[in-house]
Protein backbone atom coordinates (compact mmCIF):
# COMPACT_ATOMS: atom_id res chain seq x y z
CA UNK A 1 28.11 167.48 126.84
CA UNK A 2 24.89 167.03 128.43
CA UNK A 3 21.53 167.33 126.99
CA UNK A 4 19.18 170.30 128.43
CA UNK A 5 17.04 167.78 130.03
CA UNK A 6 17.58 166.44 133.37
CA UNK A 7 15.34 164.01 134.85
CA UNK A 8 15.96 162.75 137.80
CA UNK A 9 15.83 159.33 137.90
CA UNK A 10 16.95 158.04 140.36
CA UNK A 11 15.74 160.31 142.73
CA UNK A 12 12.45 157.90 142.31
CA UNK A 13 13.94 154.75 142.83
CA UNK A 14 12.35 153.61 146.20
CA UNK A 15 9.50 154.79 144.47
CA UNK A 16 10.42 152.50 141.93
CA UNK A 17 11.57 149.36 144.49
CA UNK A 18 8.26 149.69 145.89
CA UNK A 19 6.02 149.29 142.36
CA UNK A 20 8.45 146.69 141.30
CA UNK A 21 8.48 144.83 144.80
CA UNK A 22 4.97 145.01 145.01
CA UNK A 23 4.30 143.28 141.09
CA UNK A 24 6.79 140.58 142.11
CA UNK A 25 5.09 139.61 144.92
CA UNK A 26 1.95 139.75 143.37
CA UNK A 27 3.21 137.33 140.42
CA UNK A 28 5.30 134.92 142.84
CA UNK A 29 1.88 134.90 145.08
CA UNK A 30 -0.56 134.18 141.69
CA UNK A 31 2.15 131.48 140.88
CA UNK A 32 1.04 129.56 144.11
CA UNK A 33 -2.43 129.89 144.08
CA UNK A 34 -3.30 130.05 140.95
CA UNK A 35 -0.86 128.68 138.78
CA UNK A 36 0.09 129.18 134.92
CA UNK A 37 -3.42 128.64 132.63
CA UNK A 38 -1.10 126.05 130.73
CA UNK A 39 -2.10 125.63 126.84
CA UNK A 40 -2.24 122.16 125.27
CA UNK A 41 1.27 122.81 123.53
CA UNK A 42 2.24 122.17 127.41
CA UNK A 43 -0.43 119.81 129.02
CA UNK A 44 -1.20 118.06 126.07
CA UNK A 45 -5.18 117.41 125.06
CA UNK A 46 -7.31 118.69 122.42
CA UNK A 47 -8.73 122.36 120.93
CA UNK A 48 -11.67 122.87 119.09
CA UNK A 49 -13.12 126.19 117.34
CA UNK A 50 -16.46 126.32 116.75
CA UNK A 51 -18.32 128.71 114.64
CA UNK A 52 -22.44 129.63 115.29
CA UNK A 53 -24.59 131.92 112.81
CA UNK A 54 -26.42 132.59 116.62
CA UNK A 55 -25.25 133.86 119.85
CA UNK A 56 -24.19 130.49 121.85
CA UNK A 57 -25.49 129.65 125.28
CA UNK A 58 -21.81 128.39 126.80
CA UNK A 59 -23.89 126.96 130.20
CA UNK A 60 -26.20 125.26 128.11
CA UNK A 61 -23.03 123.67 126.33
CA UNK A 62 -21.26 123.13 129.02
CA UNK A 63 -24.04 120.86 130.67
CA UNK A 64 -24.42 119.07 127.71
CA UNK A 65 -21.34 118.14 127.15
CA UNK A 66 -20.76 117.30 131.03
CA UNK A 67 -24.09 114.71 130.54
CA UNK A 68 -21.60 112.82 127.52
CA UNK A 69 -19.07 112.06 129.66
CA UNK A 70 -16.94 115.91 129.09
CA UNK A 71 -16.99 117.15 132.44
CA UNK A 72 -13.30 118.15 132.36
CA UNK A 73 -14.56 120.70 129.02
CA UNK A 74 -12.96 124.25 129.50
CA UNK A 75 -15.81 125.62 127.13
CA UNK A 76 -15.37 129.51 126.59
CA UNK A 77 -16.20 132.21 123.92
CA UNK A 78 -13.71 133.32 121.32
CA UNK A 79 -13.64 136.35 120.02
CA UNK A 80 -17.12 136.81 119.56
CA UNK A 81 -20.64 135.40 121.44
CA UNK A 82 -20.92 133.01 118.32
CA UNK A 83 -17.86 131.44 118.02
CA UNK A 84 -16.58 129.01 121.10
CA UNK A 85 -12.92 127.34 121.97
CA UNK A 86 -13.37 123.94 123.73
CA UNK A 87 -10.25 122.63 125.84
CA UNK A 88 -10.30 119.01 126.65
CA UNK A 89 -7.56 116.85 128.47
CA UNK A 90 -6.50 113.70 126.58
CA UNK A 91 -9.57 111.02 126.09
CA UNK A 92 -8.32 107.38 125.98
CA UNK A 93 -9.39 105.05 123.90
CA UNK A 94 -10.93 106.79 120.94
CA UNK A 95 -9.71 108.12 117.49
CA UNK A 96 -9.21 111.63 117.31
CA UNK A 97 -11.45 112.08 114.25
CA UNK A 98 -14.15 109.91 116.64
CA UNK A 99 -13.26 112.55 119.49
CA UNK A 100 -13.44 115.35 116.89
CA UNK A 101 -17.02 114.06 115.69
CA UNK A 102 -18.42 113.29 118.87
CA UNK A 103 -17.63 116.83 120.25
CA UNK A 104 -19.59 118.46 117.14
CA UNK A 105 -22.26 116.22 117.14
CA UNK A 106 -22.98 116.78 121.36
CA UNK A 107 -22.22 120.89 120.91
CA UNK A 108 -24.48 121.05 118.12
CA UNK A 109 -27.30 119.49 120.16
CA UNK A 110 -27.04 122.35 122.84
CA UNK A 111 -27.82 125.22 120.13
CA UNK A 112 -31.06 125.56 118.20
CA UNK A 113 -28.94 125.32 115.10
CA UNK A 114 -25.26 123.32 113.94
CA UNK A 115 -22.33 125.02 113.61
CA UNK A 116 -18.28 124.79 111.88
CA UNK A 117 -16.04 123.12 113.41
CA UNK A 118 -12.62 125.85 112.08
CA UNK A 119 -10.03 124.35 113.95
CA UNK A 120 -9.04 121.29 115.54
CA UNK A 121 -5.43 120.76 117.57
CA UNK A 122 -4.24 117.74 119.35
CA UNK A 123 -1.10 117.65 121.25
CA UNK A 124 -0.38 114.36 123.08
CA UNK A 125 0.76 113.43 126.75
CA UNK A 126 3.85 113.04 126.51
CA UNK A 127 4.56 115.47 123.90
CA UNK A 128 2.90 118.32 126.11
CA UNK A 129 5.30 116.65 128.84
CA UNK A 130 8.52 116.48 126.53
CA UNK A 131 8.00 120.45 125.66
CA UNK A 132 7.61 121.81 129.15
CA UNK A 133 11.10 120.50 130.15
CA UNK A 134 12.42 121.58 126.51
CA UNK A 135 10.99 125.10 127.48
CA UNK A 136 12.65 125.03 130.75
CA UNK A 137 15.79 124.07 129.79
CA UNK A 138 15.47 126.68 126.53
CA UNK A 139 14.99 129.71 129.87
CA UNK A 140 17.92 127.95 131.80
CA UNK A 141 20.03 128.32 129.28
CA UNK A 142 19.26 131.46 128.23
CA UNK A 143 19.43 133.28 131.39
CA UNK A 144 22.83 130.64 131.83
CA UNK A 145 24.11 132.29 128.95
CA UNK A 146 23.39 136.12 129.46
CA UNK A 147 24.91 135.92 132.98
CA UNK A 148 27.82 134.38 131.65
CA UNK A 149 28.35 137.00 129.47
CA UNK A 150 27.28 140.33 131.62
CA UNK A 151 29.41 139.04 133.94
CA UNK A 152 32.64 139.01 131.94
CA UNK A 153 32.02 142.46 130.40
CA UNK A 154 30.95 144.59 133.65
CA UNK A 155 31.76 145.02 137.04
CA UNK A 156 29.90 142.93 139.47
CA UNK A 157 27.56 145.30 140.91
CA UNK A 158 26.22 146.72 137.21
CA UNK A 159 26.41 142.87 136.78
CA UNK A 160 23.70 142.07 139.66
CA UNK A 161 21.58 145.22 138.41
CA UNK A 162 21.10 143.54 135.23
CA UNK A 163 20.69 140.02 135.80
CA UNK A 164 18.12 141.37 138.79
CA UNK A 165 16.09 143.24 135.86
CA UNK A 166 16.22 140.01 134.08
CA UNK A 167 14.62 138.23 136.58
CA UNK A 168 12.47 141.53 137.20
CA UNK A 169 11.24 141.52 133.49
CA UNK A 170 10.47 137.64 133.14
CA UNK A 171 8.40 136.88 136.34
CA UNK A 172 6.53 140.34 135.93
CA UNK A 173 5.10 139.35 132.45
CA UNK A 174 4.88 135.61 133.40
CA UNK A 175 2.62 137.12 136.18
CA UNK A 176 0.89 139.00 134.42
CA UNK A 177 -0.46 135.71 132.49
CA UNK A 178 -1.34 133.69 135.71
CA UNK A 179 -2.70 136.63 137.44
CA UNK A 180 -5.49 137.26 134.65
CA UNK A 181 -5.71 133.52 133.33
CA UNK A 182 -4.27 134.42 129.68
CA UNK A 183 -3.35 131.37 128.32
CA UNK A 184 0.17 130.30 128.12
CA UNK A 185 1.33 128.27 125.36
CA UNK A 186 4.15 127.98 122.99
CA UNK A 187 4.04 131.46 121.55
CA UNK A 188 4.06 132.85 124.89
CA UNK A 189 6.96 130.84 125.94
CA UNK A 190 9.04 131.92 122.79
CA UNK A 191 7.90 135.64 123.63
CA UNK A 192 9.37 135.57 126.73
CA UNK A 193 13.06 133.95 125.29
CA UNK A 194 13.09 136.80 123.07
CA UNK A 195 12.09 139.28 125.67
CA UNK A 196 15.57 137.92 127.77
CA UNK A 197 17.76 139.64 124.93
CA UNK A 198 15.46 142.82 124.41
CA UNK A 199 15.54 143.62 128.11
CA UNK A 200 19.62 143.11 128.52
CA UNK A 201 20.42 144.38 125.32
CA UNK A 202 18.57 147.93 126.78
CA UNK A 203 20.48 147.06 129.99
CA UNK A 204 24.00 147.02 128.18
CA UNK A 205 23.33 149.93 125.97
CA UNK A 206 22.80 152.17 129.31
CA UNK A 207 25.83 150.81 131.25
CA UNK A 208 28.07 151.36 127.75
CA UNK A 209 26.85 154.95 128.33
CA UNK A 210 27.14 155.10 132.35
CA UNK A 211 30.46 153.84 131.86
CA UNK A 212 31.68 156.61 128.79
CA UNK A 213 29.85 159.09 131.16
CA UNK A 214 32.34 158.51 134.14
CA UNK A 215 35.72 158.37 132.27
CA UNK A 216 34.44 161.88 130.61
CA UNK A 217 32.99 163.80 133.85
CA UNK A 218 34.37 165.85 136.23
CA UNK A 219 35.50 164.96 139.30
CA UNK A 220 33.64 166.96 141.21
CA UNK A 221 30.19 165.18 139.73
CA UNK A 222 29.27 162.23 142.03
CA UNK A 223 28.17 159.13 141.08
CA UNK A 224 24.53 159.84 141.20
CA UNK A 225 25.02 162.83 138.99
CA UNK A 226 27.03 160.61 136.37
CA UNK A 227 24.42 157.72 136.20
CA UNK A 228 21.69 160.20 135.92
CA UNK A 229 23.28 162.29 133.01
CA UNK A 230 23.87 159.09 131.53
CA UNK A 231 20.07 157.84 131.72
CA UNK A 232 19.29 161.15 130.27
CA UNK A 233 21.41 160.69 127.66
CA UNK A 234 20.23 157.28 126.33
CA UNK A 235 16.64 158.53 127.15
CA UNK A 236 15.77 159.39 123.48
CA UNK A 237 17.62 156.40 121.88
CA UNK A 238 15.72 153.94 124.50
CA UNK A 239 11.91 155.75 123.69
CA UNK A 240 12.29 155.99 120.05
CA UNK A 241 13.31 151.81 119.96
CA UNK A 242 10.22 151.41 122.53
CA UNK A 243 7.84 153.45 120.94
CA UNK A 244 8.81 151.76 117.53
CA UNK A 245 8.53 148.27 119.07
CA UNK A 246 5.28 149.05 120.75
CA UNK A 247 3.38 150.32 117.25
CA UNK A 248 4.40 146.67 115.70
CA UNK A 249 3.05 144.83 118.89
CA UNK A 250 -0.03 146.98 118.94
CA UNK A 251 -0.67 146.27 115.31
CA UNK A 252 -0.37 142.64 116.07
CA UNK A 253 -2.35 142.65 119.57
CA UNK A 254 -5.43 144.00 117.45
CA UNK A 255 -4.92 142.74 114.10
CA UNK A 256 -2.69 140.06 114.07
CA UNK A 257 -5.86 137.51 115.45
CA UNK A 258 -5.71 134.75 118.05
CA UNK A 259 -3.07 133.05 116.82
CA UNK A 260 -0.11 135.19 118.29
CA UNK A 261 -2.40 137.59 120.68
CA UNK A 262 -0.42 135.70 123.50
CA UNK A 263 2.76 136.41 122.11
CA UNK A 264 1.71 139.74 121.17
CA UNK A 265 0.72 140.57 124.55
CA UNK A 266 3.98 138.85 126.36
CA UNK A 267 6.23 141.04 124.07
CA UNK A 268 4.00 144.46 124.70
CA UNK A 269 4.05 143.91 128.63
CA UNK A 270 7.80 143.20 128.64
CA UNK A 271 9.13 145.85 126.22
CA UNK A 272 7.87 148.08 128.48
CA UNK A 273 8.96 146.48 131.50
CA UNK A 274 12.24 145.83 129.77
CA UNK A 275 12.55 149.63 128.95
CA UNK A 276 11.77 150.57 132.91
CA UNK A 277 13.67 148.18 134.36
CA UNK A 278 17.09 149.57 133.02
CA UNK A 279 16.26 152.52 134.34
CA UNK A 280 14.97 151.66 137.59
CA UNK A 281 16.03 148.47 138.31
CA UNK A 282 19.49 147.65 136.81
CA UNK A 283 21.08 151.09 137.31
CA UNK A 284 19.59 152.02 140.78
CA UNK A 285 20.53 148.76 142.12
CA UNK A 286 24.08 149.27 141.26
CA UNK A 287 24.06 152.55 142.70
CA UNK A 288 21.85 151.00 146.14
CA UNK A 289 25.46 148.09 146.00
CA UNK A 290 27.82 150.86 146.48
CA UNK A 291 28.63 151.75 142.91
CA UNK A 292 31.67 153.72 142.53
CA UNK A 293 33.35 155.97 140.16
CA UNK A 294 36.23 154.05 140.73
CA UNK A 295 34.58 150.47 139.58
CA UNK A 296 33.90 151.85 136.07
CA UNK A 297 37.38 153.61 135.85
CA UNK A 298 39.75 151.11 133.48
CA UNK A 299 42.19 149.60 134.98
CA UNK A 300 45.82 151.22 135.13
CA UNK A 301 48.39 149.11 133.32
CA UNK A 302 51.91 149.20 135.57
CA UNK A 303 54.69 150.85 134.31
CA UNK A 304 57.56 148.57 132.56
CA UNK A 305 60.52 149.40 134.60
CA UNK A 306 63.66 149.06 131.95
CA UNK A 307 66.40 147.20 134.71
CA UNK A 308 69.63 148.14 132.28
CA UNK A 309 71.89 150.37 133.21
């Protein structure tokens, strides 16, 4: 039995193919030109947080610190006008505490008064180097793994529907971080892993129900009708584990600080991708393949024929 809604879902979805192409492209396109704003955990280098008890002039900084030999600084305000993140590649041939010093003493002689230095983080060369191909491989596998497995379990054309909202959910949210500049680091990176098995476990729990839907319909229904009831029917279950996910990652997106904003924001932008995309990505591409009613029907075991007389 059906509930009293009926939405029609997929009555939108070259609606839908149109939004979603149109993100894509813009992500693949910001991936060219502009690139991924890489943190140190990935192009190794060093992070300091300053704290001033006066607004701080970041151009006045900025030429300072270019006039001592810093022109590489990314200088830029955190959180507030008075406190300040400086980004700098790896120096050679000096200490880090030297570094650390010499970056204090030069800020402080920008600003009419000294400030704290709160945090410092180094991350070498290679180690920056050694993590980026540890966080490719960690995706690779991943997506390696979930393929594997959606594509033992389903047919192949629910099976291209959901690896395609994969792929739909990752680059979307990755392009969301080059597009505005957001920094991508670490926390960003392990975001996104955990975003692979939010986004196909919403996936399976809607092709469970597509399938149940088909083996308990009428005949009559076609397979639009069937796919549809069966959106409908998983609509409450899939906005009731959004909305709850959504309240944490808004908690942590304003309260959590600066420490996992980027993962906050990764998870935010790709629950809700991850929630739209098994609607309008993995199930109406199935249907756009040719889905049948006869591809989600189980198989008919033969008849043993007893040969004795």
């Amino acid at each position: 039995m059906h509930p009293s809604r009926h939405l029609d879902f997929l009555g939108k979805r070259k609606l839908a193919y149109l939004f979603s192409g149109t993100l894509f492209l813009i992500s693949i396109v910001s991936f060219m030109v502009k690139g991924m704003n890489l943190g140190i955990d990935f192009t190794g280098g060093s992070v300091y947080e300053l704290h001033y008890s006066q607004s701080v002039d970041l151009d006045k900084m900025r030429g300072t610190l270019e006039q001592q030999g810093f022109a590489d600084a990314n200088i830029q305000h955190f959180g507030s006008s008075q406190d300040v993140l400086i980004r700098l590649k790896p120096v050679e041939n000096i200490s880090q505490k030297e570094l650390t010093e010499k970056i204090l003493s030069v800020s402080d002689s920008s600003q009419p008064a000294p400030g704290e230095m709160r945090r410092v983080e180094f991350v070498g060369p290679q180690v920056g180097e050694d993590l980026v191909n540890d966080g490719g491989l960690a995706l690779f596998f991943a997506f390696a793994g979930v393929m594997t497995y959606v594509g033992m379990r389903f047919e192949w054309k629910l099976s291209i529907g959901a690896i395609a909202a994969l792929f739909h959910d990752t680059v979307i949210t990755m392009g969301f971080f080059s597009v505005f500049g957001w920094e991508f680091d670490m926390t960003v990176l392990s975001a996104i892993l955990a975003l692979v098995g939010y986004s196909i476990n919403d996936t399976i729990v809607v092709y469970d129900r597509i399938r149940e839907t088909v083996r308990t319909s009428r005949v009559k229904e076609s397979i639009h009708e069937i796919v549809n009831n069966a959106l409908n029917d998983t609509l409450s279950r899939t906005i009731l584990t959004s909305l709850t996910v959504m309240l944490t990652l808004l908690a942590l997106v304003f309260l959590g600080g600066k420490t996992i904003h980027g993962f906050a924001i990764a998870m935010l932008i790709g629950v809700i991708k991850g929630t739209y995309s098994s609607i309008y990505i993995a199930s109406s591409l199935a249907l756009t393949l040719g889905l049948t009613r006869e591809d989600l029907m189980p198989a008919e075991k033969e008849a043993v024929v007893d040969e004795l007389p």
